[in-house]
Protein backbone atom coordinates (compact mmCIF):
# COMPACT_ATOMS: atom_id res chain seq x y z
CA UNK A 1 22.91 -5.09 0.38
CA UNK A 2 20.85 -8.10 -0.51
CA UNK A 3 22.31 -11.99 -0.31
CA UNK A 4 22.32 -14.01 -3.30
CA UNK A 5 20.71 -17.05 -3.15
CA UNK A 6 22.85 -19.16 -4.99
CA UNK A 7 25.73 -17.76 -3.50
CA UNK A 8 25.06 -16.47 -0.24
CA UNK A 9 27.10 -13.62 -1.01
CA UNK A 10 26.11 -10.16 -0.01
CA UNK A 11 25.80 -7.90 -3.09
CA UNK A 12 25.21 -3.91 -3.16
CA UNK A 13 22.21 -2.92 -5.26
CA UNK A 14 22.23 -0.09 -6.54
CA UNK A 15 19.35 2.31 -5.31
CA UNK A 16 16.47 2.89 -7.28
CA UNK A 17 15.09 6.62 -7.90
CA UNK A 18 11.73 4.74 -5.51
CA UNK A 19 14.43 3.09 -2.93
CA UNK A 20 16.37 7.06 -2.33
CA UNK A 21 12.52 8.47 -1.95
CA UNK A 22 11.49 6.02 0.47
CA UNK A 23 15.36 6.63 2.38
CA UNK A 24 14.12 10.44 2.47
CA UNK A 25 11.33 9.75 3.46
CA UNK A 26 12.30 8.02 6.41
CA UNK A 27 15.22 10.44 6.92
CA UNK A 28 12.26 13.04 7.46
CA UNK A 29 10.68 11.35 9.46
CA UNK A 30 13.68 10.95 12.01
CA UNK A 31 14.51 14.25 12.05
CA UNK A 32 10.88 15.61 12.24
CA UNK A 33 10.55 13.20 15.64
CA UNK A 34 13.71 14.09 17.19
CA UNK A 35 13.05 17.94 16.80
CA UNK A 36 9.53 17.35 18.39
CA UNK A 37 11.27 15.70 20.77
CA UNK A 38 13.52 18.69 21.38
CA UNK A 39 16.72 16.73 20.56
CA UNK A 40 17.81 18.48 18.17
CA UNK A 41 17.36 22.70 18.14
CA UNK A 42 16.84 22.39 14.15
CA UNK A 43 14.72 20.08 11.51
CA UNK A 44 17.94 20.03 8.86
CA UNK A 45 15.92 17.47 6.85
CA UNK A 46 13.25 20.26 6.13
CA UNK A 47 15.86 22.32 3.65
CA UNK A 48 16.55 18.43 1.46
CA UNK A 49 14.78 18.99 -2.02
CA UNK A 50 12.28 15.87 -2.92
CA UNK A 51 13.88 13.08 -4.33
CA UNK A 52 12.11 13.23 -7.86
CA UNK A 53 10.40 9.65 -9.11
CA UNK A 54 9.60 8.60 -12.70
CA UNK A 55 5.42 8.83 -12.75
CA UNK A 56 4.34 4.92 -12.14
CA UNK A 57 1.26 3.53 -13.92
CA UNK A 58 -1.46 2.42 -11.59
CA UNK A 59 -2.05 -0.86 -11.38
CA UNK A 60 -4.59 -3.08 -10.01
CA UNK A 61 -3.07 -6.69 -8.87
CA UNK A 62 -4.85 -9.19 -10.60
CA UNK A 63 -6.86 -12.44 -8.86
CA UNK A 64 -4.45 -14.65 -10.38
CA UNK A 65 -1.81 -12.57 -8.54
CA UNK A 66 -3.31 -12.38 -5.32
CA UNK A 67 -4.07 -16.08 -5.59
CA UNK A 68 -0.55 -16.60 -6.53
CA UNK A 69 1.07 -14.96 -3.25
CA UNK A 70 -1.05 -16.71 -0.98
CA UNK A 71 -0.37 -19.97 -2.58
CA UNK A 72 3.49 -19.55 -2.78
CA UNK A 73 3.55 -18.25 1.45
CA UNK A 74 4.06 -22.09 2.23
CA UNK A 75 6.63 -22.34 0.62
CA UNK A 76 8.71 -19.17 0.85
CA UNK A 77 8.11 -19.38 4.46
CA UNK A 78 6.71 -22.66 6.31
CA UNK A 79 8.11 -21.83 9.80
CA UNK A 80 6.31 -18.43 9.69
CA UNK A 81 3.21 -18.94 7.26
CA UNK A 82 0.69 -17.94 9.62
CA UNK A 83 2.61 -14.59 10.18
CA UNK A 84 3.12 -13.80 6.75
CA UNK A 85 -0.10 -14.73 5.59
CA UNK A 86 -1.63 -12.51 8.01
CA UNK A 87 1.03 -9.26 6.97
CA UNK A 88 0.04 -9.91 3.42
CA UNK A 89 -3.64 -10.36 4.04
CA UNK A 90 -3.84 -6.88 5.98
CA UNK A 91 -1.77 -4.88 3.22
CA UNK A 92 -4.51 -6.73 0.59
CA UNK A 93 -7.59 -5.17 2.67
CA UNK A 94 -6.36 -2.71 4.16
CA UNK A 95 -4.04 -0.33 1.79
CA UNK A 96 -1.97 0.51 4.63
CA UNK A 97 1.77 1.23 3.60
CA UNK A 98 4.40 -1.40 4.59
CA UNK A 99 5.88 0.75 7.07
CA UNK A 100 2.24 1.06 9.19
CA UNK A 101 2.06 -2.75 8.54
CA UNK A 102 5.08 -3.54 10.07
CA UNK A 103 4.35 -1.11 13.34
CA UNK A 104 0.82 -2.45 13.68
CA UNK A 105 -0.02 -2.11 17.08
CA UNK A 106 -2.01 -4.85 19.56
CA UNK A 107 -4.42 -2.40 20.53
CA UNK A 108 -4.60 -1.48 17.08
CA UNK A 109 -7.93 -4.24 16.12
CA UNK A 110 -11.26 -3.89 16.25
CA UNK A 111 -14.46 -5.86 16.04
CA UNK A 112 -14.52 -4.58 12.19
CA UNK A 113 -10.87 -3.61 11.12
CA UNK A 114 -8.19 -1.52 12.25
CA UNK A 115 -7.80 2.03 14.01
CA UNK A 116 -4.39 3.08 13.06
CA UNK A 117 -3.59 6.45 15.35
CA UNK A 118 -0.72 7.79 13.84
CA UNK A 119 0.46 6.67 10.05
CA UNK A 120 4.32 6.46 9.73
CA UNK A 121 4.59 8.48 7.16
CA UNK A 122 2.17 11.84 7.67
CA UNK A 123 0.61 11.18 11.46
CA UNK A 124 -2.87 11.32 10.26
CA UNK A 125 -5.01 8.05 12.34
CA UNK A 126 -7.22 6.46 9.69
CA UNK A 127 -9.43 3.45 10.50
CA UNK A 128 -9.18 0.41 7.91
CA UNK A 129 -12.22 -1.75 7.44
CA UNK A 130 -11.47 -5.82 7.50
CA UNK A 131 -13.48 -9.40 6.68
CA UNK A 132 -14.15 -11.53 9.25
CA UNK A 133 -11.05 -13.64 7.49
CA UNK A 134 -8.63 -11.16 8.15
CA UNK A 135 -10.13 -10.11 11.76
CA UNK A 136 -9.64 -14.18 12.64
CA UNK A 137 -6.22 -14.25 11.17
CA UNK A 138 -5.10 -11.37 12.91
CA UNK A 139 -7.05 -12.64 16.44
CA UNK A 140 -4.76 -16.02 15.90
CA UNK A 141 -1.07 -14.60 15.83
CA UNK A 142 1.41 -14.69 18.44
CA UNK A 143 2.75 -11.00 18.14
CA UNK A 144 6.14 -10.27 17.89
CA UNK A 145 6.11 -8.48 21.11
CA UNK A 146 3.17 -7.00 23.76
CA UNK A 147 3.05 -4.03 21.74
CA UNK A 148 3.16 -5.21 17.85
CA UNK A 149 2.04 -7.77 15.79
CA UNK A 150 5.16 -8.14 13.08
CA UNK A 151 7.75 -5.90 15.25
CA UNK A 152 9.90 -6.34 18.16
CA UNK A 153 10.43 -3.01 18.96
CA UNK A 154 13.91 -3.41 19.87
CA UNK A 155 14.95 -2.26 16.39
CA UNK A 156 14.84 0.83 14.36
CA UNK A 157 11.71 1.02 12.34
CA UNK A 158 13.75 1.43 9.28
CA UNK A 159 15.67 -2.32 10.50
CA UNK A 160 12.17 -3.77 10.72
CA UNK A 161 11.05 -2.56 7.24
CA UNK A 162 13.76 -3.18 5.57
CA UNK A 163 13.18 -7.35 7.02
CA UNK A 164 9.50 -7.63 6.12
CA UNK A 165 10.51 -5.28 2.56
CA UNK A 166 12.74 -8.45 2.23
CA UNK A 167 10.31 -11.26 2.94
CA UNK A 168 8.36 -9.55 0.59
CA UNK A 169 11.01 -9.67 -2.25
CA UNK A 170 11.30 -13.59 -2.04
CA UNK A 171 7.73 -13.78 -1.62
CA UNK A 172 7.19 -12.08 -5.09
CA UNK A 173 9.78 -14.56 -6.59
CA UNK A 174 8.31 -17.21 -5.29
CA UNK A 175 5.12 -16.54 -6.97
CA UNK A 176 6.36 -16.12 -10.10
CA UNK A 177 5.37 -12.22 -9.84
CA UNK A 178 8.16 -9.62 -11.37
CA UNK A 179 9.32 -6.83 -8.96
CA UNK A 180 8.24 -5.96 -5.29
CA UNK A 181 5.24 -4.25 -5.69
CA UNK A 182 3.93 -4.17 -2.18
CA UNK A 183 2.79 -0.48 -3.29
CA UNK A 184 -0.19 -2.18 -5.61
CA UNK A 185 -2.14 -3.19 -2.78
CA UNK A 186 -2.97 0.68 -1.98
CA UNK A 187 -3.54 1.07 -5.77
CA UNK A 188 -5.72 -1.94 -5.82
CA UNK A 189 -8.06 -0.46 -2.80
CA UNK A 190 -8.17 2.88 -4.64
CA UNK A 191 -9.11 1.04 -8.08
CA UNK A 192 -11.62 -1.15 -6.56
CA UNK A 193 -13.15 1.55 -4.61
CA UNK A 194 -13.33 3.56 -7.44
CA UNK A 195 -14.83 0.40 -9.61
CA UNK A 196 -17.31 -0.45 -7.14
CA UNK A 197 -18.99 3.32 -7.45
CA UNK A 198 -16.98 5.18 -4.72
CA UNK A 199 -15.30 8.77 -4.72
CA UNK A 200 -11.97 10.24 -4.63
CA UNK A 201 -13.24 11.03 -1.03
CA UNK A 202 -13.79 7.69 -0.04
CA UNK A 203 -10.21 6.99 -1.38
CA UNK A 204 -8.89 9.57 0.37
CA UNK A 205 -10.63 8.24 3.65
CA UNK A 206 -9.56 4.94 3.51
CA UNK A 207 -5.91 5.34 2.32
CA UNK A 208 -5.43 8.08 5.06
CA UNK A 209 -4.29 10.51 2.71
CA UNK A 210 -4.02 13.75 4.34
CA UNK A 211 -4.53 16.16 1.48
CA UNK A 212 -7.40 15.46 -1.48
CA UNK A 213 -4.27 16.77 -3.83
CA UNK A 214 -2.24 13.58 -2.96
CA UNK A 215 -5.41 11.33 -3.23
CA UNK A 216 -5.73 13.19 -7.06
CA UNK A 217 -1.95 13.29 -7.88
CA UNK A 218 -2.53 8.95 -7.97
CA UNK A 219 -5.94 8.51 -8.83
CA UNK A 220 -8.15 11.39 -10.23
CA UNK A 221 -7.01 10.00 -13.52
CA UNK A 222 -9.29 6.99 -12.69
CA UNK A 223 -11.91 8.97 -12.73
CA UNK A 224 -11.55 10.13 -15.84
CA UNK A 225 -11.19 6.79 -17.45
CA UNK A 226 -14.33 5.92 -15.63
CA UNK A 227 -16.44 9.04 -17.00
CA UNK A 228 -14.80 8.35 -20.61
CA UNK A 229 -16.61 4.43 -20.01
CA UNK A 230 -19.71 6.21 -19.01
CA UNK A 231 -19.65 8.72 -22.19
CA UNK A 232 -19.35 5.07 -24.57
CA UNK A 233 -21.78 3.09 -22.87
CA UNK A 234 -23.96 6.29 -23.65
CA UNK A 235 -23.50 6.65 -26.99
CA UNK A 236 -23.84 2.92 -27.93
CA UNK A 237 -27.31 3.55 -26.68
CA UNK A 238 -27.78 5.80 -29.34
CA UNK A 239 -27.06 3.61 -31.67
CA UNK A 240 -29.82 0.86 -30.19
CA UNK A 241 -32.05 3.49 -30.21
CA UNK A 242 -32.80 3.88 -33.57
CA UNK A 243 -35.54 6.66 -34.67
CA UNK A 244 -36.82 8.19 -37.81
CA UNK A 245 -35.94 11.99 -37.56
CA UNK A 246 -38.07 13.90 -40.28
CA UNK A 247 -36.40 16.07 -43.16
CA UNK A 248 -36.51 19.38 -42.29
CA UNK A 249 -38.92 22.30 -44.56
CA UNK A 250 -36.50 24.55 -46.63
């Protein structure tokens, strides 16, 4: 359900191919805790088939994007700029998935960026560099709660994601930008990485994959493209490098 904002009326939306992943996804996740918790005998989630997705290009979020976003956060949201500024900051520099951004823990920062323990979605801790500007940001807020920044902790994870998914829907209108594509920012770390002479390693490190097969399902073809740059450059310097080659004797 989403309101309309003419209206105010609620309307059903229908779920996208993305939207029933991410429901199984957290479905999974429920069920895996509450087996490890021993309240259930059974994990009946383990025997649902993967929701197939159409492949999404990789994108990298442009300047004039991220420009856009931070510009339009007054005005989407004056009573709670600070707050959003600071969720949308951390997703930019960090990578991490909504869901970890939204659980963020207090105890979570340090001196250089973040030390996530557990990620939502596969349990694997991975430790997020941030700039100073982001470490300040986060040092200013008032957190929802002793334990989180952007979460109370009085509602189901899925209630708080599904809020800050949301805020980042009118955000994206706001600035002009089609479609929620809070997912970019991980591709955008990966790209950049990739640009600025990393590995898939390093990806893999810093998104907190926890197989190198998921870090090359997304990215490996990156590399490629990056190799097939490499190759060109190369052969225009043939073409600079202009030599006489003799005829040879028959």
């Amino acid at each position: 359900m989403r309101k309309n904002r003419e209206t105010g009326e609620l309307v059903r939306q229908q779920k996208s191919q993305l939207g029933k992943q991410k429901n199984q996804e957290f479905l999974k996740m429920f069920f895996r805790r509450a087996r490890e918790l021993r309240w259930i005998p059974e994990n009946p989630a383990e025997l649902l088939l993967s929701v197939r997705t159409p492949k999404i290009e990789v994108k990298k979020k442009t300047a004039e994007e991220k420009q856009s976003l931070l510009d339009a956060i007054p005005r989407a949201f004056p009573n709670i700029s600070e707050s959003v500024r600071a969720f949308v900051l951390i997703q930019r520099y960090s990578g991490l998935r909504l869901v970890d951004v939204v659980t963020l823990r207090t105890d979570a920062v340090r001196e250089d960026g973040l030390m996530i323990m557990s990620q939502e979605k596969n349990e694997q801790p991975v430790f997020v560099p941030l700039p100073p500007v982001a470490i300040d940001l986060i040092g200013k807020l008032h957190p929802k709660s002793p334990d989180y920044f952007f979460w109370t902790g009085t509602s189901t994870i899925k209630t708080a994601v599904n809020d800050w998914s949301e805020k980042m829907r009118q955000l994206y209108v706001e600035a002009g930008i089609e479609g929620k594509r809070t997912h970019e920012w991980r591709d955008t770390l990966a790209i950049e990485v990739l640009e600025g002479g990393g590995s898939l390693e390093d990806v893999q490190l810093l998104l907190g994959h926890k197989s190198r097969k998921t870090t090359e399902k997304y990215y490996v073809a990156l590399t490629k493209k990056r190799m097939e740059k490499a190759i060109d450059a190369r052969r225009r310097t043939w073409d600079a490098d202009v030599i006489s080659v003799p005829a040879a004797r028959s």
